[in-house]
C-alpha atoms as a PDB file:
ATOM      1  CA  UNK A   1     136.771 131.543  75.046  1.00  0.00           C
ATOM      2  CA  UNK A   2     138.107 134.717  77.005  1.00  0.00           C
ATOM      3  CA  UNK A   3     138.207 134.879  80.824  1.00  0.00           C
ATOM      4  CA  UNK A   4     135.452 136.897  81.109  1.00  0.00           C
ATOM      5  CA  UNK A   5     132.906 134.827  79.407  1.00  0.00           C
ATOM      6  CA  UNK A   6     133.649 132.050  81.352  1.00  0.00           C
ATOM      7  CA  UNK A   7     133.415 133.509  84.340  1.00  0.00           C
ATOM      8  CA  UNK A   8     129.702 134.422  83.037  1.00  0.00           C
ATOM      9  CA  UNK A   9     128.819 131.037  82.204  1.00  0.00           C
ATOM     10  CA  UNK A  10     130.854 129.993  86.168  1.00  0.00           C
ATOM     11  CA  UNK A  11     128.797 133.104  87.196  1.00  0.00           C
ATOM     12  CA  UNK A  12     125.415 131.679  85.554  1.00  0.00           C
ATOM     13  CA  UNK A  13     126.138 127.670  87.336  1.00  0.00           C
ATOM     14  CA  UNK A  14     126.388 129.456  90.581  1.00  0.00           C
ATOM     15  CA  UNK A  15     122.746 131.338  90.043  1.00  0.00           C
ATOM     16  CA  UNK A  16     121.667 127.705  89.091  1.00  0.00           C
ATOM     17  CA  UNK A  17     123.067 126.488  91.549  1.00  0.00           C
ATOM     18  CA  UNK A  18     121.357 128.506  94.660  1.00  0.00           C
ATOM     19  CA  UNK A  19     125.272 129.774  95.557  1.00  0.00           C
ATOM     20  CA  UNK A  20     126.893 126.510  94.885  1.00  0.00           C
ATOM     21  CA  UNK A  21     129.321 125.320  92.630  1.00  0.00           C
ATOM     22  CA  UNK A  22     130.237 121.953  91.721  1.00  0.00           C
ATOM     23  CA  UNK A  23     133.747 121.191  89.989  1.00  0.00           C
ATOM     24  CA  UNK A  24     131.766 118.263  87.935  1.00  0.00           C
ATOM     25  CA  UNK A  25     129.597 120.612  86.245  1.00  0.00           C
ATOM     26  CA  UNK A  26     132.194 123.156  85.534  1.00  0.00           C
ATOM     27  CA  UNK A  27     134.138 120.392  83.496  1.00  0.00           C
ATOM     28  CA  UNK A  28     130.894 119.466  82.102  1.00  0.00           C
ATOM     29  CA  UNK A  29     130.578 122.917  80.423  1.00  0.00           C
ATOM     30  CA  UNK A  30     134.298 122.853  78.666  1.00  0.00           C
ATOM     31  CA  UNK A  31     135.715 125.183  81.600  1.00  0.00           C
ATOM     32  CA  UNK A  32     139.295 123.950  82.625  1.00  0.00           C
ATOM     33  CA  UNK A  33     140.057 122.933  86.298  1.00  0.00           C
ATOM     34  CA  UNK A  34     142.830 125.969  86.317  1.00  0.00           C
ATOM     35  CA  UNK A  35     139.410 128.596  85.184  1.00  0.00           C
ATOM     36  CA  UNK A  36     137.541 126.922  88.060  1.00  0.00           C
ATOM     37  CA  UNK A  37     140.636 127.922  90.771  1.00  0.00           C
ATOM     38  CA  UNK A  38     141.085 131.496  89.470  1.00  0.00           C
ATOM     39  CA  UNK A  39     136.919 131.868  89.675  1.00  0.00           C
ATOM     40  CA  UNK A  40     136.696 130.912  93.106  1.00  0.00           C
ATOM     41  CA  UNK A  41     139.364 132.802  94.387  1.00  0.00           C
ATOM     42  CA  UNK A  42     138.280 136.024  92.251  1.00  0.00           C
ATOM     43  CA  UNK A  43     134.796 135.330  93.709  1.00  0.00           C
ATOM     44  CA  UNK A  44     135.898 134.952  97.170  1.00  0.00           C
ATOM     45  CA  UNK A  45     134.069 131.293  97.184  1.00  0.00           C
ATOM     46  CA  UNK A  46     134.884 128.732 100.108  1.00  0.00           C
ATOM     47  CA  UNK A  47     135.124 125.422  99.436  1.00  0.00           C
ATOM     48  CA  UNK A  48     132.604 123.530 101.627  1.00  0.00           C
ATOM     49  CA  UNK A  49     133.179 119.768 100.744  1.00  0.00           C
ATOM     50  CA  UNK A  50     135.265 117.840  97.852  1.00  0.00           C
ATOM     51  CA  UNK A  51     134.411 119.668  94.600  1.00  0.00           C
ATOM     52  CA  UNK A  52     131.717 122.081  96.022  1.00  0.00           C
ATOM     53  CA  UNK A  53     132.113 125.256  96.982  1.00  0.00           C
ATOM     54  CA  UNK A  54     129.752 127.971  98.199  1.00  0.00           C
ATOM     55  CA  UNK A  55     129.304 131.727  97.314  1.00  0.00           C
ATOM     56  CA  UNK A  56     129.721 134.414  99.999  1.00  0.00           C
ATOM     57  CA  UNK A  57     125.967 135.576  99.674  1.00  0.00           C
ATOM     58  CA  UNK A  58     124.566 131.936  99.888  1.00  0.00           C
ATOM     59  CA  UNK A  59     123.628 130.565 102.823  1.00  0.00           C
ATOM     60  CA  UNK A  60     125.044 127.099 103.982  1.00  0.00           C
ATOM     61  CA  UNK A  61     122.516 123.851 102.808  1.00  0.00           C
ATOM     62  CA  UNK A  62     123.496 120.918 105.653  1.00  0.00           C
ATOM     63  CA  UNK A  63     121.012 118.190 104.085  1.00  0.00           C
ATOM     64  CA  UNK A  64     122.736 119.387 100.765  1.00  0.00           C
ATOM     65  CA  UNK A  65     126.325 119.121 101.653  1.00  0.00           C
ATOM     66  CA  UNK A  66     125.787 116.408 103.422  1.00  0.00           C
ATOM     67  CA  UNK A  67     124.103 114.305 100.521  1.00  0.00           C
ATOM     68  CA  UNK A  68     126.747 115.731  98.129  1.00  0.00           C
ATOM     69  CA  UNK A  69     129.600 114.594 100.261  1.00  0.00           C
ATOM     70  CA  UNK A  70     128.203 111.000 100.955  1.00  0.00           C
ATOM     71  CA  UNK A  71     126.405 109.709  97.867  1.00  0.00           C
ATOM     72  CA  UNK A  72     124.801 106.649  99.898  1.00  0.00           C
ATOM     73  CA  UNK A  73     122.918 108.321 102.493  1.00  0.00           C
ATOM     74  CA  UNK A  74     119.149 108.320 101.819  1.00  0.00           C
ATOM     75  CA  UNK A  75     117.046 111.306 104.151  1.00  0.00           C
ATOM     76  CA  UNK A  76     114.531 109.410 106.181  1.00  0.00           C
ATOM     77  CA  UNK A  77     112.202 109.213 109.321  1.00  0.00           C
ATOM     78  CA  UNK A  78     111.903 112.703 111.256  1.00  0.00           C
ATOM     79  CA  UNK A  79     114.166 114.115 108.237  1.00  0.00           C
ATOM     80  CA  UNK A  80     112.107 113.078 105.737  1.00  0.00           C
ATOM     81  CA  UNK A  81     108.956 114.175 106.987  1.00  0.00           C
ATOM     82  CA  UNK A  82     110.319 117.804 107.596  1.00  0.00           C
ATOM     83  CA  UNK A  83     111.072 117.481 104.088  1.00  0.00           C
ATOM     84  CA  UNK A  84     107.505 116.028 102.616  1.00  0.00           C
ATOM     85  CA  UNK A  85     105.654 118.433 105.127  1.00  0.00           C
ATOM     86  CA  UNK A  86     104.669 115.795 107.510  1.00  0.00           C
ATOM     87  CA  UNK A  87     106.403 117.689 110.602  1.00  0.00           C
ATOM     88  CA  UNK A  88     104.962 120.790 112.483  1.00  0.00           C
ATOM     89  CA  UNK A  89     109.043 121.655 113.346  1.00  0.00           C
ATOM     90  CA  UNK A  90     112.522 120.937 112.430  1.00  0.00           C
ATOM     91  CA  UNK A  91     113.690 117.870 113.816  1.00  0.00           C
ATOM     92  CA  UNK A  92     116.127 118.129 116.211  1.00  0.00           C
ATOM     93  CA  UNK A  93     118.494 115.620 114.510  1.00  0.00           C
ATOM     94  CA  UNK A  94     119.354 114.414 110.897  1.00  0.00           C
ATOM     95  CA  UNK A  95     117.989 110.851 109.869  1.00  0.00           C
ATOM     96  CA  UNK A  96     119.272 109.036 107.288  1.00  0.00           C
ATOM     97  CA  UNK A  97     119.373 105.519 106.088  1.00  0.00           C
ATOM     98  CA  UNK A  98     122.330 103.491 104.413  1.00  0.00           C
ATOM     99  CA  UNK A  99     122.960  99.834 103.726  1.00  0.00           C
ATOM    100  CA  UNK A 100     124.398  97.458 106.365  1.00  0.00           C
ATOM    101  CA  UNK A 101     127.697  97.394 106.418  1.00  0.00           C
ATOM    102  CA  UNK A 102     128.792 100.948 105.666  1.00  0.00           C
ATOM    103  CA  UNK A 103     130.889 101.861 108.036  1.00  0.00           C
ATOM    104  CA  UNK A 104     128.827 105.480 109.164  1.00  0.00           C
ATOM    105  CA  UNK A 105     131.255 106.342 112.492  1.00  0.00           C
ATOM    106  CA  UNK A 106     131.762 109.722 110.885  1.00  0.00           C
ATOM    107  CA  UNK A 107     127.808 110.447 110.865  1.00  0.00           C
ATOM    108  CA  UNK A 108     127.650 109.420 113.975  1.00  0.00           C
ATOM    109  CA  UNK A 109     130.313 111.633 115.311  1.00  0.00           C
ATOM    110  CA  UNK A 110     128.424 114.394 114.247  1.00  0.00           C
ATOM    111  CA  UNK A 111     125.103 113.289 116.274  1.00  0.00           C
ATOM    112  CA  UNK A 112     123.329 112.202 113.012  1.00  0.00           C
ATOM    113  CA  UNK A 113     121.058 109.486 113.586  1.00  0.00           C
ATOM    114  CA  UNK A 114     121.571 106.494 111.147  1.00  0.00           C
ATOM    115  CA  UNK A 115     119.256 103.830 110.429  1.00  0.00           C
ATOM    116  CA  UNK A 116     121.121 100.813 108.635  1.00  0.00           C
ATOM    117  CA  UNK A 117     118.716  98.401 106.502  1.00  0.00           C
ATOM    118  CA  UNK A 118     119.586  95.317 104.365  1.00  0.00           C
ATOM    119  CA  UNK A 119     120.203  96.006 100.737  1.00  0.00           C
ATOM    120  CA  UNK A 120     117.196  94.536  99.187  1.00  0.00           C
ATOM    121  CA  UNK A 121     115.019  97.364 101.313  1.00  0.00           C
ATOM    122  CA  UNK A 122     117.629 100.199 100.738  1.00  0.00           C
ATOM    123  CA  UNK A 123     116.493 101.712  97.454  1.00  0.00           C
ATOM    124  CA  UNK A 124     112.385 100.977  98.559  1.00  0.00           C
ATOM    125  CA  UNK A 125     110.933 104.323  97.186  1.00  0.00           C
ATOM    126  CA  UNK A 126     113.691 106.313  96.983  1.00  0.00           C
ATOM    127  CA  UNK A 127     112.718 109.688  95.301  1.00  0.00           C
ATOM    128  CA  UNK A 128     114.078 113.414  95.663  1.00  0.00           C
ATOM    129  CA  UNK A 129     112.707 116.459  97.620  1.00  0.00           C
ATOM    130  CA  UNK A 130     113.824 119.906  98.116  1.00  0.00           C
ATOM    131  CA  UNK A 131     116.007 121.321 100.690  1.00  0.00           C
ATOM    132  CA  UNK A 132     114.500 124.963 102.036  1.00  0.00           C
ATOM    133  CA  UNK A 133     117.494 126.245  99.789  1.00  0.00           C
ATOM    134  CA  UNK A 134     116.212 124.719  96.808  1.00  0.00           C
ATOM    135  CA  UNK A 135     118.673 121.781  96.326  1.00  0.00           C
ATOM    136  CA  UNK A 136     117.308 118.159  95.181  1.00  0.00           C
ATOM    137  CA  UNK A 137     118.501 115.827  97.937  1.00  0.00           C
ATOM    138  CA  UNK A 138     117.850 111.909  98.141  1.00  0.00           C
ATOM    139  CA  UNK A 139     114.834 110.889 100.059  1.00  0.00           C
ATOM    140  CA  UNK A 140     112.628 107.971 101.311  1.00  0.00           C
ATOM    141  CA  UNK A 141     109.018 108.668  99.577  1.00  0.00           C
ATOM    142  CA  UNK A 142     105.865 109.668 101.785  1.00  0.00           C
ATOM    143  CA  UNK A 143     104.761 106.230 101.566  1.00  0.00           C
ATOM    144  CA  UNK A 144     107.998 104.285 103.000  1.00  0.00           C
ATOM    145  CA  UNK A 145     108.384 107.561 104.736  1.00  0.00           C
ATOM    146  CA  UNK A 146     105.306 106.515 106.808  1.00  0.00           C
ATOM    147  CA  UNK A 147     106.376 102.576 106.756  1.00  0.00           C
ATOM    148  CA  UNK A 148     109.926 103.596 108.792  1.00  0.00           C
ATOM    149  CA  UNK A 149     107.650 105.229 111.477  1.00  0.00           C
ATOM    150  CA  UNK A 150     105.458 102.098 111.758  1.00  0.00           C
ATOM    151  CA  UNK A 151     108.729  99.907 112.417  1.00  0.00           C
ATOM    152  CA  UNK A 152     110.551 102.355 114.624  1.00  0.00           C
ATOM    153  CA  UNK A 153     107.290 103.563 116.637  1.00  0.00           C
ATOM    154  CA  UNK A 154     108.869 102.463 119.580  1.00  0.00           C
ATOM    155  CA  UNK A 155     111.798 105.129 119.711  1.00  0.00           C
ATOM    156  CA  UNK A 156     109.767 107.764 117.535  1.00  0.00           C
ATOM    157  CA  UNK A 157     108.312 110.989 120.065  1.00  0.00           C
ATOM    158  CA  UNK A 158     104.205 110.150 119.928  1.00  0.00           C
ATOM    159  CA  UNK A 159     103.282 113.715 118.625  1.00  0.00           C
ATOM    160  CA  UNK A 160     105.336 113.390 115.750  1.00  0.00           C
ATOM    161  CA  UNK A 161     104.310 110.205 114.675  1.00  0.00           C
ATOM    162  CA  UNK A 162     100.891 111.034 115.220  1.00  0.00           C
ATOM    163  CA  UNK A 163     101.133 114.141 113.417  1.00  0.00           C
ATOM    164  CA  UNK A 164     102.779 112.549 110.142  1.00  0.00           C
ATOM    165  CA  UNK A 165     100.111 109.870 110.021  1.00  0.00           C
ATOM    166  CA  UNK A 166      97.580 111.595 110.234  1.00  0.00           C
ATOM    167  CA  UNK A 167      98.572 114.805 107.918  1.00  0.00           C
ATOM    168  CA  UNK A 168      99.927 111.781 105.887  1.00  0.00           C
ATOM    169  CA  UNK A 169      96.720 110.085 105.955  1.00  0.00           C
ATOM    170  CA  UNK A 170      94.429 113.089 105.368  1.00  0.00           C
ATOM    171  CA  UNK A 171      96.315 114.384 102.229  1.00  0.00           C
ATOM    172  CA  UNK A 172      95.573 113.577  98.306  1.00  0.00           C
ATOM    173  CA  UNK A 173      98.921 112.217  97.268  1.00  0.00           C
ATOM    174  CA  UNK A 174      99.666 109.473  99.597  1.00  0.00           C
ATOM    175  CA  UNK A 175      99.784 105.721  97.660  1.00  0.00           C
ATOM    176  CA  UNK A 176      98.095 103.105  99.707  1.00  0.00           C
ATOM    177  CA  UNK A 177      99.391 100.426  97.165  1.00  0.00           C
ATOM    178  CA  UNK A 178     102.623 101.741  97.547  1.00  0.00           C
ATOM    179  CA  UNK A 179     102.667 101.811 101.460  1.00  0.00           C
ATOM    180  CA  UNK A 180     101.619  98.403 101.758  1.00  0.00           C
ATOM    181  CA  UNK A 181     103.630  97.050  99.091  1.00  0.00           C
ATOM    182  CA  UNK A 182     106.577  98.607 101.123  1.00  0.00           C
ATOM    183  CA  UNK A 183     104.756  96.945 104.386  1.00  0.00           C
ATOM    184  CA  UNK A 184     104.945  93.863 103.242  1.00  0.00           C
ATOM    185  CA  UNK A 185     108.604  94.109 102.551  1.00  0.00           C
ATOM    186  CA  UNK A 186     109.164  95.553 106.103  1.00  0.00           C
ATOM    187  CA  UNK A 187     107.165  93.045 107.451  1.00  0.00           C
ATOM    188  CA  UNK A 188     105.205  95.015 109.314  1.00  0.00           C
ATOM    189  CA  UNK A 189     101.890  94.558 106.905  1.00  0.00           C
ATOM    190  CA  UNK A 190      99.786  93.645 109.568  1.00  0.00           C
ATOM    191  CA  UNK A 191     100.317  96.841 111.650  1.00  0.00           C
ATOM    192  CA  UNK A 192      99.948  98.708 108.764  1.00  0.00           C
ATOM    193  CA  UNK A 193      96.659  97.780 108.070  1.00  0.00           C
ATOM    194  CA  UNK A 194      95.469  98.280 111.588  1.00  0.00           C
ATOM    195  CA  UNK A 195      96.373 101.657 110.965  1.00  0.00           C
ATOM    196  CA  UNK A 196      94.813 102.485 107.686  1.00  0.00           C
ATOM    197  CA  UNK A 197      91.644 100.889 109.135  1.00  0.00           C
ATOM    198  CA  UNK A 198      91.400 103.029 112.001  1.00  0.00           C
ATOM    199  CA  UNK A 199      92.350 106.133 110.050  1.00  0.00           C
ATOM    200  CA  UNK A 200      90.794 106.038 107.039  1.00  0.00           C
END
C-alpha cells in the first residue's frame, strides 16, 4: 500500500473519528505503528493521552479523553444528566463513579468529583451517551441516573435535582421497572416510591 493511500484511509479514521485518532484502530486497519508516527507529525496532530491524538481543527472532548484514558470511570450524577438532558446547564464539575478500591487520587487532583460504589452496583445500567463532540462515552442510564440523586439528595443543589426528576419524570423513555429494580439494589426503594407517587 503506498504512503499516500494510507494516509487517506489515517485521513478517513480521523473524519470518523470527530478529529481523533486512536493508535488501536490504526493497527486494526493493517497501518504500521512507524505510518501512524510519520501521519501525525505530517498532520501536525498532538497527542492528547496514551494512543490518542487530536487534529489541529478539532476541538478538545474532556468527558472523551478522560473516559479513553481511564477505562473504569463510569459518567454519573450532575454529569450524567447534562449528558441525558436532565440539566438546564453544564455542571460545574465532572462526576463519575468507579469501584471501591481504585485508587482515584489523580481524579481528584483535578477537582473531579468521584463517587466510589461496591462492585456488585458498579455496572447497574451502564449504557453509552454522546459527548457534544459526538464521542460515545460510558454512562449511568436515566433510570440509575435518577436512583444516584435519590441516595446523594443530601449533597445534590435542590434545583438540579428537582429539575432532573421532574424532566425525568415527565418524559416517554424513562423505565419505572428499571428504576426500582435499581432502588431496590441501592436500598433506597422506599424513597423511591414516595417519589414516583407524588410525581406521577
Amino acid at each position: 500500500m503506498y504512503l499516500a493511500t494510507r494516509f487517506d484511509l489515517l485521513d478517513d479514521l480521523v473524519e470518523q473519528g470527530n478529529g481523533y485518532l486512536r493508535t488501536a484502530d490504526v493497527v486494526a486497519k493493517g497501518v504500521s505503528k512507524p505510518t501512524l508516527a510519520e501521519y501525525v507529525q505530517a498532520r501536525n496532530m498532538e497527542r492528547v493521552a496514551h494512543g490518542i491524538y487530536l487534529s489541529e481543527e478539532a476541538w478538545p472532548d474532556e468527558l472523551f479523553l478522560l473516559s479513553a484514558a481511564n477505562s473504569r470511570i463510569v459518567f454519573s450524577h450532575e454529569t450524567a444528566l447534562h449528558l441525558h438532558g436532565l440539566m438546564e446547564r453544564e455542571p460545574s464539575s465532572i462526576c463519575v463513579t468507579v469501584k471501591n478500591g481504585y485508587n482515584a487520587s489523580h481524579l481528584r487532583q483535578r477537582s473531579i468529583r468521584v463517587y466510589q460504589v461496591k462492585a456488585d452496583v458498579y455496572s447497574l445500567g451502564i449504557t453509552q451517551a454522546l459527548t457534544t463532540w459526538g464521542h460515545a462515552v460510558p454512562v449511568y442510564d436515566r433510570d440509575r441516573t435518577i436512583c444516584d440523586l435519590v441516595l446523594h439528595k443530601q449533597s445534590m443543589d435542590i434545583q438540579i435535582f428537582q429539575y432532573a426528576m421532574k424532566e425525568y419524570m415527565a418524559g416517554s423513555d424513562k423505565n419505572l421497572n428499571h428504576l426500582m429494580l435499581y432502588a431496590e439494589k441501592l436500598h433506597i426503594a422506599d424513597k423511591m416510591r414516595m417519589y414516583t407517587e407524588v410525581m406521577l
